[in-house]
PDB file of N, CA and C in Angstrom:
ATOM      1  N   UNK A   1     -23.896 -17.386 -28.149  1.00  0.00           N
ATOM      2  CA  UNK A   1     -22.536 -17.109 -27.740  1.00  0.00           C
ATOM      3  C   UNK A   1     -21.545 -17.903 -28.586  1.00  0.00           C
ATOM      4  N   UNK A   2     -21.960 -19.028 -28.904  1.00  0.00           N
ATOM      5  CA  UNK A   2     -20.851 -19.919 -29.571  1.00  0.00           C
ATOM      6  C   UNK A   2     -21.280 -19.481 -30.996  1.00  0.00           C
ATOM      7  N   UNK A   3     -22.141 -19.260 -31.901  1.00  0.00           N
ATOM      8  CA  UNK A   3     -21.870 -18.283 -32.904  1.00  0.00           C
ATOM      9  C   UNK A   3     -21.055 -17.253 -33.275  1.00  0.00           C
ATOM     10  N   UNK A   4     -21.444 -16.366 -32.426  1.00  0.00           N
ATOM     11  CA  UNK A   4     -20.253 -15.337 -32.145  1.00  0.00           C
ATOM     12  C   UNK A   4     -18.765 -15.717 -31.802  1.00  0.00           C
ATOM     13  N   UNK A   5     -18.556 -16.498 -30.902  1.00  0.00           N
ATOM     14  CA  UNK A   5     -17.278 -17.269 -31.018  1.00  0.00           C
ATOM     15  C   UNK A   5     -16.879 -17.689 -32.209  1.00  0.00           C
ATOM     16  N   UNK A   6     -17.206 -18.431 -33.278  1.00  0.00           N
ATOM     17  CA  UNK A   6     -17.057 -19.085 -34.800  1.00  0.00           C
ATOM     18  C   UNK A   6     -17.013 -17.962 -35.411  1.00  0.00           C
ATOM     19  N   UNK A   7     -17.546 -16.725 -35.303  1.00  0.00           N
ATOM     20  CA  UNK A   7     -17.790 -15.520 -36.185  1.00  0.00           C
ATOM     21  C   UNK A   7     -16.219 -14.234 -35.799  1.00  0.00           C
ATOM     22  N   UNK A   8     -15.875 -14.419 -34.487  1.00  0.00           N
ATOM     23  CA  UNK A   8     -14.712 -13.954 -34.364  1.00  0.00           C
ATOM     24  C   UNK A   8     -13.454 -14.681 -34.583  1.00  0.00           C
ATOM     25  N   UNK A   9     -13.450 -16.322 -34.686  1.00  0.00           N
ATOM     26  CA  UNK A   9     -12.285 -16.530 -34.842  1.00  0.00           C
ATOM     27  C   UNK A   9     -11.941 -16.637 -36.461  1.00  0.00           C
ATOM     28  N   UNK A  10     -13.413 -16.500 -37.075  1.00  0.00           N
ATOM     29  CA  UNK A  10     -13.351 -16.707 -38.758  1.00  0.00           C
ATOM     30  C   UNK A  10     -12.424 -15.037 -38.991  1.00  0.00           C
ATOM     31  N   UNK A  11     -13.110 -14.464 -38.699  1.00  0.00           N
ATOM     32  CA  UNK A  11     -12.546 -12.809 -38.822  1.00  0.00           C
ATOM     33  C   UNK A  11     -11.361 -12.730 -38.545  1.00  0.00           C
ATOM     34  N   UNK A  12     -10.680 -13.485 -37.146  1.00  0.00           N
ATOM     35  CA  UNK A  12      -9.389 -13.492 -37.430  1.00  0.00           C
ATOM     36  C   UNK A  12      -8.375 -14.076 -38.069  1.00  0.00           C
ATOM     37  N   UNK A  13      -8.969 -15.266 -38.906  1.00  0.00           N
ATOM     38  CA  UNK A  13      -8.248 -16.213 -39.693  1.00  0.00           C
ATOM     39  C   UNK A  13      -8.343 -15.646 -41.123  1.00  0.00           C
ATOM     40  N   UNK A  14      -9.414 -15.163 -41.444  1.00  0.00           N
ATOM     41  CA  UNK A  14      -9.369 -13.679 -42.689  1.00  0.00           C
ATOM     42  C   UNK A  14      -9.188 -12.545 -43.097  1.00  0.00           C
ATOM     43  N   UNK A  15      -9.478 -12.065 -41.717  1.00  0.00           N
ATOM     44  CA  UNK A  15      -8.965 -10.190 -42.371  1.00  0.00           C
ATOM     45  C   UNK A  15      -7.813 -10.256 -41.058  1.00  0.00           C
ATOM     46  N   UNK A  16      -7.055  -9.485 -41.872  1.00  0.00           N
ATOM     47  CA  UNK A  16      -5.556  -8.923 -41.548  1.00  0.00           C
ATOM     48  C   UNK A  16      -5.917  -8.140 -40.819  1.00  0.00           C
ATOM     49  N   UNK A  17      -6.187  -7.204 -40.721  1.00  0.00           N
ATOM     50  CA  UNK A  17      -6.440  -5.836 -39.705  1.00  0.00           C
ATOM     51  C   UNK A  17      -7.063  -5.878 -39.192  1.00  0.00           C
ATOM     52  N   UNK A  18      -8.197  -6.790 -38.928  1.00  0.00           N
ATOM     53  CA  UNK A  18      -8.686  -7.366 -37.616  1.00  0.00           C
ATOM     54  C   UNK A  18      -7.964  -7.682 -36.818  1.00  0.00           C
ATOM     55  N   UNK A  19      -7.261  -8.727 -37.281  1.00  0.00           N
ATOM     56  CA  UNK A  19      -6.127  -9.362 -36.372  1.00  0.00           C
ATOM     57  C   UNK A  19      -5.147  -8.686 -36.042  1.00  0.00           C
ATOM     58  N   UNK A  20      -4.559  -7.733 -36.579  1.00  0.00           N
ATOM     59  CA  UNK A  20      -3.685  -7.031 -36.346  1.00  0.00           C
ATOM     60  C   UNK A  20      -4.741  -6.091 -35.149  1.00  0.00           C
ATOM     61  N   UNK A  21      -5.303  -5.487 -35.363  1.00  0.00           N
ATOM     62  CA  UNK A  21      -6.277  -5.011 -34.208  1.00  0.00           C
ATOM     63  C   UNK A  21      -5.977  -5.405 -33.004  1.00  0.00           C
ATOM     64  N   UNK A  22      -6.998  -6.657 -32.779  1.00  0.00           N
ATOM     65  CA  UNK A  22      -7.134  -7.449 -31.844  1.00  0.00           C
ATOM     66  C   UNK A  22      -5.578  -7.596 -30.977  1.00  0.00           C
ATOM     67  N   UNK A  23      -4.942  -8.092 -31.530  1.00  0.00           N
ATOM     68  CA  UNK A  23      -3.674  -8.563 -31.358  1.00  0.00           C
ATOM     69  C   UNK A  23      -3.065  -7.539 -30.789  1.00  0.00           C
ATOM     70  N   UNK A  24      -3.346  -5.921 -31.097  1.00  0.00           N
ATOM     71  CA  UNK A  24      -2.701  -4.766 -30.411  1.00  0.00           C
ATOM     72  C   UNK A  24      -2.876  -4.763 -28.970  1.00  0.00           C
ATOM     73  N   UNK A  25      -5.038  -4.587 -29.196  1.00  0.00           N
ATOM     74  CA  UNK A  25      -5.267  -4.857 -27.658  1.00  0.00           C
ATOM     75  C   UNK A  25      -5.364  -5.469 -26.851  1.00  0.00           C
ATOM     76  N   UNK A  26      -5.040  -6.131 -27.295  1.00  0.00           N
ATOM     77  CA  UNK A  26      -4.543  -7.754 -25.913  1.00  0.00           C
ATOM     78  C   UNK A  26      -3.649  -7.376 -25.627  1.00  0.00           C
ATOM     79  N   UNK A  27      -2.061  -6.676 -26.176  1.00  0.00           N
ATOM     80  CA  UNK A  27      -0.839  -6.568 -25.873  1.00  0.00           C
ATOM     81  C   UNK A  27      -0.877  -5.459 -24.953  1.00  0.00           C
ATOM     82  N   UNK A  28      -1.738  -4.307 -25.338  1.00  0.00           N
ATOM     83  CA  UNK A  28      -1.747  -2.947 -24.738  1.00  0.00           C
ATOM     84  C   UNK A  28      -2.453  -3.723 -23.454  1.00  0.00           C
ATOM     85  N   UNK A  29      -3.822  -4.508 -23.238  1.00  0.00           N
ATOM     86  CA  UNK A  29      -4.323  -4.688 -22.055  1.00  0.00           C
ATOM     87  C   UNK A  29      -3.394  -5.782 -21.308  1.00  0.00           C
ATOM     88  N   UNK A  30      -2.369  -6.371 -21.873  1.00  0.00           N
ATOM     89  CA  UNK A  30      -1.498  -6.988 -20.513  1.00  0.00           C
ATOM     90  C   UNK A  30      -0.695  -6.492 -20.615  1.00  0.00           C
ATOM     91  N   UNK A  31       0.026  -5.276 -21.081  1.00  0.00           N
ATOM     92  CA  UNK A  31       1.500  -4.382 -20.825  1.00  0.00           C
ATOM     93  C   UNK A  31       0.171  -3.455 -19.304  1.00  0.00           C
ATOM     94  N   UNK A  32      -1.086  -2.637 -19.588  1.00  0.00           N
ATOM     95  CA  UNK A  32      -1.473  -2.371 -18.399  1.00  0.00           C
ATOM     96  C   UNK A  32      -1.496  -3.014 -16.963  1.00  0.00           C
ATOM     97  N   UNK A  33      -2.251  -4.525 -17.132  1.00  0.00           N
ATOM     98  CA  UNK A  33      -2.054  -5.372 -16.454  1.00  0.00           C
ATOM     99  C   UNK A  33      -0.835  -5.734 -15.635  1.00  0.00           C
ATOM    100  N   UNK A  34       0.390  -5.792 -16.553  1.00  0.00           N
ATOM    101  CA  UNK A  34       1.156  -5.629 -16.039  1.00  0.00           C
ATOM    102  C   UNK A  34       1.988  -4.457 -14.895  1.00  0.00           C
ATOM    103  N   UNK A  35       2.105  -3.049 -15.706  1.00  0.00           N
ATOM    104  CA  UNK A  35       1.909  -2.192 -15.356  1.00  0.00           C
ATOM    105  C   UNK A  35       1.162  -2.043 -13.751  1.00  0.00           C
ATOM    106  N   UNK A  36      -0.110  -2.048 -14.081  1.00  0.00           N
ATOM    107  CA  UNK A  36      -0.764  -2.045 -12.184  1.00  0.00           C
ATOM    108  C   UNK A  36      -0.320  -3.005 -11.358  1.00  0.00           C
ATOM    109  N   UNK A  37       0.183  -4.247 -11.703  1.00  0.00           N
ATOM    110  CA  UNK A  37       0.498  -5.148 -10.696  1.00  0.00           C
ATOM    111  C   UNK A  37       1.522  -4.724 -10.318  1.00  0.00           C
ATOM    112  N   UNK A  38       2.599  -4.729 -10.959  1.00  0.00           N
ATOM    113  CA  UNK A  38       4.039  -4.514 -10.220  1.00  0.00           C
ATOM    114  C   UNK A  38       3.993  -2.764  -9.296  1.00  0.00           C
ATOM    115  N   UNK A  39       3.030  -1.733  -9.865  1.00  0.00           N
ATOM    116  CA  UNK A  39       3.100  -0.905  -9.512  1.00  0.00           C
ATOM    117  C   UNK A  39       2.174  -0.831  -8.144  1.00  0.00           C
ATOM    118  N   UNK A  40       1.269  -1.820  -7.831  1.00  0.00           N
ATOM    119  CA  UNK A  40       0.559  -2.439  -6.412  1.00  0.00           C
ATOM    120  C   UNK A  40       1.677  -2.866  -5.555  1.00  0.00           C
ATOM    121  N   UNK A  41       2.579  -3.461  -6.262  1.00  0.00           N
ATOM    122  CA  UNK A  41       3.500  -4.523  -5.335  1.00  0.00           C
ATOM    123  C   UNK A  41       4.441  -3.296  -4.889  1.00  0.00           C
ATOM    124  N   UNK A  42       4.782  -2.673  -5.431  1.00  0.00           N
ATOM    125  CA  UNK A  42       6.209  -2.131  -5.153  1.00  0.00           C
ATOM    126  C   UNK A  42       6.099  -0.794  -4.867  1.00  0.00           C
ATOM    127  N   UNK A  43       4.883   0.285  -5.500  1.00  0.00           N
ATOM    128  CA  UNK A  43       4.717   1.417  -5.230  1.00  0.00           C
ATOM    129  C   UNK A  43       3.999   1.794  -3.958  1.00  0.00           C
ATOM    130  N   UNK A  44       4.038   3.257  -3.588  1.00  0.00           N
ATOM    131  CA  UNK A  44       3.787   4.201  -2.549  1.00  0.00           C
ATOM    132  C   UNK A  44       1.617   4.037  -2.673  1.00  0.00           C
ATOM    133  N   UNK A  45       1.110   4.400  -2.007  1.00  0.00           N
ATOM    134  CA  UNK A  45      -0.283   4.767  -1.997  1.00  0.00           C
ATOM    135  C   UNK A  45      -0.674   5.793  -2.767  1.00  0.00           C
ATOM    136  N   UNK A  46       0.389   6.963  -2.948  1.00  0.00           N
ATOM    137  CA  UNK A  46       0.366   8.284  -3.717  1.00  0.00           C
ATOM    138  C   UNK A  46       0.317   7.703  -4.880  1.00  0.00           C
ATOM    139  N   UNK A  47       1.534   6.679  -5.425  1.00  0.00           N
ATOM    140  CA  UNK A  47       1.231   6.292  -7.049  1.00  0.00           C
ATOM    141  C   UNK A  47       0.703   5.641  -7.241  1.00  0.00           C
ATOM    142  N   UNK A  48      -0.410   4.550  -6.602  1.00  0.00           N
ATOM    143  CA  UNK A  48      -1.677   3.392  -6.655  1.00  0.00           C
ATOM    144  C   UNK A  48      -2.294   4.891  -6.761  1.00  0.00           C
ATOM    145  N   UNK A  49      -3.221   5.407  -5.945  1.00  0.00           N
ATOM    146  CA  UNK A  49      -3.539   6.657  -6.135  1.00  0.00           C
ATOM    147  C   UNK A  49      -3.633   6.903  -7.576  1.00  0.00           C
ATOM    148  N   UNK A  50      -2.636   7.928  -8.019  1.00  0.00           N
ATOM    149  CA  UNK A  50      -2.575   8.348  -9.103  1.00  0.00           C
ATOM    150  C   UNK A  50      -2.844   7.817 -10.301  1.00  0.00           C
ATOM    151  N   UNK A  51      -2.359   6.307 -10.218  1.00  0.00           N
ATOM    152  CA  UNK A  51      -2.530   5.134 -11.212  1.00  0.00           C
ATOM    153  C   UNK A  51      -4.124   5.352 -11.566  1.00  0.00           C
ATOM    154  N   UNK A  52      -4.688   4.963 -10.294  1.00  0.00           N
ATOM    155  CA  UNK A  52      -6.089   4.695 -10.574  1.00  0.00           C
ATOM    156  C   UNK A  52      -7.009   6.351 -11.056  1.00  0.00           C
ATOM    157  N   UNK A  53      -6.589   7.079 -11.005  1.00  0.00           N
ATOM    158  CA  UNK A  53      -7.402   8.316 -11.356  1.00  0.00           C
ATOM    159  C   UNK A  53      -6.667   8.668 -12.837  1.00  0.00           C
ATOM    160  N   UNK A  54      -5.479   8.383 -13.044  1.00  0.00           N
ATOM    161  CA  UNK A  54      -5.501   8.123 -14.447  1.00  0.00           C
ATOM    162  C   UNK A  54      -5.906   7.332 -15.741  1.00  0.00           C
ATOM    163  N   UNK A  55      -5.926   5.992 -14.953  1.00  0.00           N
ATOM    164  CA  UNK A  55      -6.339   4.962 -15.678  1.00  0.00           C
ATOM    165  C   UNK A  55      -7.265   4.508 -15.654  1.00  0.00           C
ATOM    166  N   UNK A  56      -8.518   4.608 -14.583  1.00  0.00           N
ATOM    167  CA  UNK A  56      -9.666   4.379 -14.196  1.00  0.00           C
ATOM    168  C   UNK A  56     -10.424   5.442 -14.172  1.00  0.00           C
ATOM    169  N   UNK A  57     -10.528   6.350 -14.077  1.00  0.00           N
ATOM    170  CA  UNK A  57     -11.231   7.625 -13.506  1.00  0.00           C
ATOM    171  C   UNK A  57     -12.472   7.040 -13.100  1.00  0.00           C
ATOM    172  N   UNK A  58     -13.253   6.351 -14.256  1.00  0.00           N
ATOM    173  CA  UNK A  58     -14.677   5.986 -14.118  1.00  0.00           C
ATOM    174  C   UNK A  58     -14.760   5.316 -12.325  1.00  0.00           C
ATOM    175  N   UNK A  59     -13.901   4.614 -11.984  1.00  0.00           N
ATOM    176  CA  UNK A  59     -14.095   3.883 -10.657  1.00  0.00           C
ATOM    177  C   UNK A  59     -14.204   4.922  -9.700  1.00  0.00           C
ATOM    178  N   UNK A  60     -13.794   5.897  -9.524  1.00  0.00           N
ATOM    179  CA  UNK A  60     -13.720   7.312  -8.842  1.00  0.00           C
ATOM    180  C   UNK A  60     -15.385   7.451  -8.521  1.00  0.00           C
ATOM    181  N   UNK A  61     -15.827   7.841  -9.913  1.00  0.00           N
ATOM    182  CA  UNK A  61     -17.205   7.797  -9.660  1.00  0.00           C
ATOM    183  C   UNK A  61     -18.519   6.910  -9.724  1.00  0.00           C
ATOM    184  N   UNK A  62     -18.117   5.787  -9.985  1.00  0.00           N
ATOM    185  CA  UNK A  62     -18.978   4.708  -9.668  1.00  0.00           C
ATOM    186  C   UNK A  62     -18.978   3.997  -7.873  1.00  0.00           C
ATOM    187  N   UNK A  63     -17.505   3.733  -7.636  1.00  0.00           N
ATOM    188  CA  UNK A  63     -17.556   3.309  -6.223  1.00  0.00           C
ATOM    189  C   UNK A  63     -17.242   4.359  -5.113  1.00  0.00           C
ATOM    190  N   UNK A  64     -17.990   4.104  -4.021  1.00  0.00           N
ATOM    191  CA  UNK A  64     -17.667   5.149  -3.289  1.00  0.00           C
ATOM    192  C   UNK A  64     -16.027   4.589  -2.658  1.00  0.00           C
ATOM    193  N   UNK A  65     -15.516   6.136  -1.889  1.00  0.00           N
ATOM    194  CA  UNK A  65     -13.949   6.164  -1.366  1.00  0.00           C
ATOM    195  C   UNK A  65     -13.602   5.009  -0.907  1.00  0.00           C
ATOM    196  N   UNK A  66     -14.397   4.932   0.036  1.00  0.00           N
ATOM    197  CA  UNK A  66     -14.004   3.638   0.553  1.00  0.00           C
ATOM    198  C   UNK A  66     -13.337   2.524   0.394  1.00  0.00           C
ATOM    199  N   UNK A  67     -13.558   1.919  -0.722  1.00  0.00           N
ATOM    200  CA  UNK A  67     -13.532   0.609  -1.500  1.00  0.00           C
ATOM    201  C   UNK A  67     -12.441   1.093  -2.472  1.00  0.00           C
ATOM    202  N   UNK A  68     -12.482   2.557  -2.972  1.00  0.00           N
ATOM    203  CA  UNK A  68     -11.377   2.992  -3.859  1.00  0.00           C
ATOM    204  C   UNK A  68      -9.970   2.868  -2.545  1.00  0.00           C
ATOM    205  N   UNK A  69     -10.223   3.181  -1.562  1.00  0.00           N
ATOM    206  CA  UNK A  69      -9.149   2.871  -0.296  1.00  0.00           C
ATOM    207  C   UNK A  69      -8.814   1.398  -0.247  1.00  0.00           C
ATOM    208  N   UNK A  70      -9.913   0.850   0.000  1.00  0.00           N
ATOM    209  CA  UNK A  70      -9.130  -0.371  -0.069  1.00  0.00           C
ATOM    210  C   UNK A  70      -8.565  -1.339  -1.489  1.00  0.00           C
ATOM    211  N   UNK A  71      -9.299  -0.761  -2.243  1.00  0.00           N
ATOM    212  CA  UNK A  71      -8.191  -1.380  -3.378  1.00  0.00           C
ATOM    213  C   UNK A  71      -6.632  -0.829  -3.373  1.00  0.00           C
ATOM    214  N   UNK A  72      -6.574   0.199  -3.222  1.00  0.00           N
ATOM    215  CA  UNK A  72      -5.090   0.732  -3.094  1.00  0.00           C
ATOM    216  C   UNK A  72      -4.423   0.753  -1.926  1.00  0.00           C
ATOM    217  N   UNK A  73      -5.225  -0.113  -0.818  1.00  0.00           N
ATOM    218  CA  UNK A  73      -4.324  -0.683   0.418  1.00  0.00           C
ATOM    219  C   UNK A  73      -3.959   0.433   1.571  1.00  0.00           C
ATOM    220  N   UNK A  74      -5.044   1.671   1.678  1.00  0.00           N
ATOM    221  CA  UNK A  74      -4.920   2.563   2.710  1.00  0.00           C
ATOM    222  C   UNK A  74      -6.414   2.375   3.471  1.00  0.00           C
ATOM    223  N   UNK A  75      -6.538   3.078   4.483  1.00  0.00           N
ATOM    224  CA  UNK A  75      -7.821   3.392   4.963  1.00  0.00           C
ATOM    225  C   UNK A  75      -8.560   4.475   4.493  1.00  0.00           C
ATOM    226  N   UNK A  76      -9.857   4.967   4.673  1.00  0.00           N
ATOM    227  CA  UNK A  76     -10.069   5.900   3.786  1.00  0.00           C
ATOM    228  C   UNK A  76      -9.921   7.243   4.211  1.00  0.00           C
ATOM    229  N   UNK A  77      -9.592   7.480   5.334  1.00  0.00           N
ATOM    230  CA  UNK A  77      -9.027   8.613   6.323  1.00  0.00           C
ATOM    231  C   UNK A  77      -7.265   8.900   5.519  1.00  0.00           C
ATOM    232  N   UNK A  78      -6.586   8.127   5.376  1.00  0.00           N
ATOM    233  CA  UNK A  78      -5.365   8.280   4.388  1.00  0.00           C
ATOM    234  C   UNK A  78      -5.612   8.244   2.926  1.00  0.00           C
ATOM    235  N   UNK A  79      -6.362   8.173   2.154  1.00  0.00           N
ATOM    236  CA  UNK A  79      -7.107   8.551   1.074  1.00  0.00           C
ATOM    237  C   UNK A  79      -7.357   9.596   0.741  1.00  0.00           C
ATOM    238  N   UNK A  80      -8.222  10.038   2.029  1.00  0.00           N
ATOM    239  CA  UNK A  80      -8.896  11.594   2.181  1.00  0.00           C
ATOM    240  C   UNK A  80      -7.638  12.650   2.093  1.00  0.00           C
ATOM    241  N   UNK A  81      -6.504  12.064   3.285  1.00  0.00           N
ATOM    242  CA  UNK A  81      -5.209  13.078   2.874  1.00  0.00           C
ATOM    243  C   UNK A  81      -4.573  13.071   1.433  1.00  0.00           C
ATOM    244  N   UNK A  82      -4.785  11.902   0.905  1.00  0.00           N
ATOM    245  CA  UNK A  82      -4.115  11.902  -0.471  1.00  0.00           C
ATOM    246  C   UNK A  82      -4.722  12.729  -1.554  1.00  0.00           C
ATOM    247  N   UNK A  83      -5.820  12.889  -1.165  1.00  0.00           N
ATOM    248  CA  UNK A  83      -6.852  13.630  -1.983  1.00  0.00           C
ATOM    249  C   UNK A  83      -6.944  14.974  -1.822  1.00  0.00           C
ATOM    250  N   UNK A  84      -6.400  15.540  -0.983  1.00  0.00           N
ATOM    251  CA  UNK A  84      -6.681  16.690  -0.371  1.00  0.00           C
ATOM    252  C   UNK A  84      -4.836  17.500  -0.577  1.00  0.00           C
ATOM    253  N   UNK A  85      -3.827  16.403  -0.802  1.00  0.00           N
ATOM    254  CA  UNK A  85      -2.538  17.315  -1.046  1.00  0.00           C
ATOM    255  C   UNK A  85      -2.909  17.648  -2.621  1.00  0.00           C
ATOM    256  N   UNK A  86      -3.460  16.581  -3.452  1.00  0.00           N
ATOM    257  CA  UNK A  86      -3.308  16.873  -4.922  1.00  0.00           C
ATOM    258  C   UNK A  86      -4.021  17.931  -5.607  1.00  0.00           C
TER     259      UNK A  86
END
């Protein structure tokens, strides 16, 4: 592991477009980050909802409803309706 550590930070202290890379997706993964939090805090269940079947899909089908309910702060009986207008 600490090889690989020495081997990525050499890559970024030498090639340019690595770093420029890297540097994108860190920005893109905390503008998301950002993105879902404030949209947890402040949005409806419909757009947590939506969030997550756009941006996650995979969680859809790895965890069952349930747990997809409670991450987005409904029960899974109000889930089921959310699922069923779209």
């Amino acid at each position: 592991m600490v090889a690989y550590i020495a081997a990525h930070k050499k890559l970024l202290e030498t090639n340019l477009a690595y770093n420029i890379l890297i540097r994108e997706y860190v920005a893109d993964e905390a503008m998301r980050y950002y993105k879902r939090q404030l949209l947890f805090i402040t949005g409806n269940a419909k757009d947590r909802y939506e969030f997550i079947c756009e941006n996650y899909p995979h969680l859809l089908l790895e965890f069952p409803l349930k747990f997809i309910a409670t991450m987005i702060g409904v029960t899974p009986t109000q889930l089921s309706r959310l699922r069923n207008k779209k």
